[in-house]
Protein backbone atom coordinates (compact mmCIF):
# COMPACT_ATOMS: atom_id res chain seq x y z
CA UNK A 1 23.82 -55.97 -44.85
CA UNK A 2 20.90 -54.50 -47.21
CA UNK A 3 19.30 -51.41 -46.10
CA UNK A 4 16.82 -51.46 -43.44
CA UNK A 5 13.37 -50.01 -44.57
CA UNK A 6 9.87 -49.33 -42.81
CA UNK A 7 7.25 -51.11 -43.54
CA UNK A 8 3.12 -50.61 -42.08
CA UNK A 9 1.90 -54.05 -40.84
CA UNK A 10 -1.38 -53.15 -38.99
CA UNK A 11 -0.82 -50.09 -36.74
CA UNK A 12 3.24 -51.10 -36.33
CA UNK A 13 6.04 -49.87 -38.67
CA UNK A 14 8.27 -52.96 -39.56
CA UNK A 15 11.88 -51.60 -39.40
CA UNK A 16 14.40 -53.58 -40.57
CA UNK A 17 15.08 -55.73 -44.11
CA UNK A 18 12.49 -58.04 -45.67
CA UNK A 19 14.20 -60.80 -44.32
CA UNK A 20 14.07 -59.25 -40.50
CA UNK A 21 9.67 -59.10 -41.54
CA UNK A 22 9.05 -62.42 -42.81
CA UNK A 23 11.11 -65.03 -40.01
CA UNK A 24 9.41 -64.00 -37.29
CA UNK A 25 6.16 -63.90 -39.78
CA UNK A 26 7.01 -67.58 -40.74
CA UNK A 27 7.19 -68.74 -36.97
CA UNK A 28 4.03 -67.01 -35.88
CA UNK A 29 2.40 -69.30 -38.63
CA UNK A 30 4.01 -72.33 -37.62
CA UNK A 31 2.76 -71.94 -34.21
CA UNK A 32 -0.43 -70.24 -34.75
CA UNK A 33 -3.67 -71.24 -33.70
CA UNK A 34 -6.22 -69.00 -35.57
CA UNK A 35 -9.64 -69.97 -34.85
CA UNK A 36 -13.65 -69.46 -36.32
CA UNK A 37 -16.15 -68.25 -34.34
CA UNK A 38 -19.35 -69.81 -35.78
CA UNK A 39 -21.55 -68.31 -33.56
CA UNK A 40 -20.72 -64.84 -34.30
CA UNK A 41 -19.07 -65.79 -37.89
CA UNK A 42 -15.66 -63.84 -36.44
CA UNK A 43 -12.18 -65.16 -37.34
CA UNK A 44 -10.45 -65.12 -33.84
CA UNK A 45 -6.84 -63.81 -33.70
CA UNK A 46 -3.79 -65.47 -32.36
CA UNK A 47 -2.07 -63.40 -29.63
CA UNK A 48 1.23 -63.89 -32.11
CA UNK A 49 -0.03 -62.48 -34.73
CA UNK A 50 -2.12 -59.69 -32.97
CA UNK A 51 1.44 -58.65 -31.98
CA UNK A 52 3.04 -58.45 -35.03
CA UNK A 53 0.27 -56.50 -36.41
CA UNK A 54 -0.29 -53.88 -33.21
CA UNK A 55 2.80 -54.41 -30.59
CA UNK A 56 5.75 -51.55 -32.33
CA UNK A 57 7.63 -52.24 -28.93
CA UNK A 58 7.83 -55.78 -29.33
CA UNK A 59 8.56 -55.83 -32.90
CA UNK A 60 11.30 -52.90 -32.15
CA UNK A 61 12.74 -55.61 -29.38
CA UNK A 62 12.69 -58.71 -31.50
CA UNK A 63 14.81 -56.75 -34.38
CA UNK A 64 17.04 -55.08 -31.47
CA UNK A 65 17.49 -58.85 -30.08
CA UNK A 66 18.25 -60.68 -33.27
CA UNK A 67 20.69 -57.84 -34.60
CA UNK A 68 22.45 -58.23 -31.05
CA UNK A 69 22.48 -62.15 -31.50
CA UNK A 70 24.42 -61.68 -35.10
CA UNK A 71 26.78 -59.37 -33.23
CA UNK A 72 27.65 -61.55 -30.83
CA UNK A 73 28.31 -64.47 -32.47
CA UNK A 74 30.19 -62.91 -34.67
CA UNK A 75 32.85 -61.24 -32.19
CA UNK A 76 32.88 -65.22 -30.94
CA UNK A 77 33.95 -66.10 -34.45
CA UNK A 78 31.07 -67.91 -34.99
CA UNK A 79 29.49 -68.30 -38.25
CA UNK A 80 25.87 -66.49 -38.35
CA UNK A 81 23.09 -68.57 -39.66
């Protein structure tokens, strides 16, 4: 496993590799519904995003979690993906 890094996105510090940053990056922009505000010519956040840019205890969870996964299937003998 490559060394884990931080890395400012926002106000959060990413911890973890590159990789670790840009999967849960990738699904926030699969799912993400970012929006115009004509009126007011403001782009409008999605709440997935806003987290990865401001919520360090969520991003701090979702490394904690995945790690853990990888663990775990591993002591099952399961190939990690």
């Amino acid at each position: 496993m490559s060394q884990s890094k931080q890395r400012r996105v926002g106000s959060a510090v990413r911890n973890g590799t590159i990789r670790e940053m840009l999967d849960p990056m990738a699904a926030v922009q699969h799912n993400c519904d970012w929006g115009y505000d004509a009126l007011d010519g403001w782009v409008i956040g999605c709440a997935g995003h806003m987290m990865l840019a401001r919520d360090q205890r969520a991003l701090d969870g979702l490394l904690w979690n995945r790690r853990l996964f990888k663990q775990l299937l591993t002591g099952e003998g399961i190939d990690t993906p």
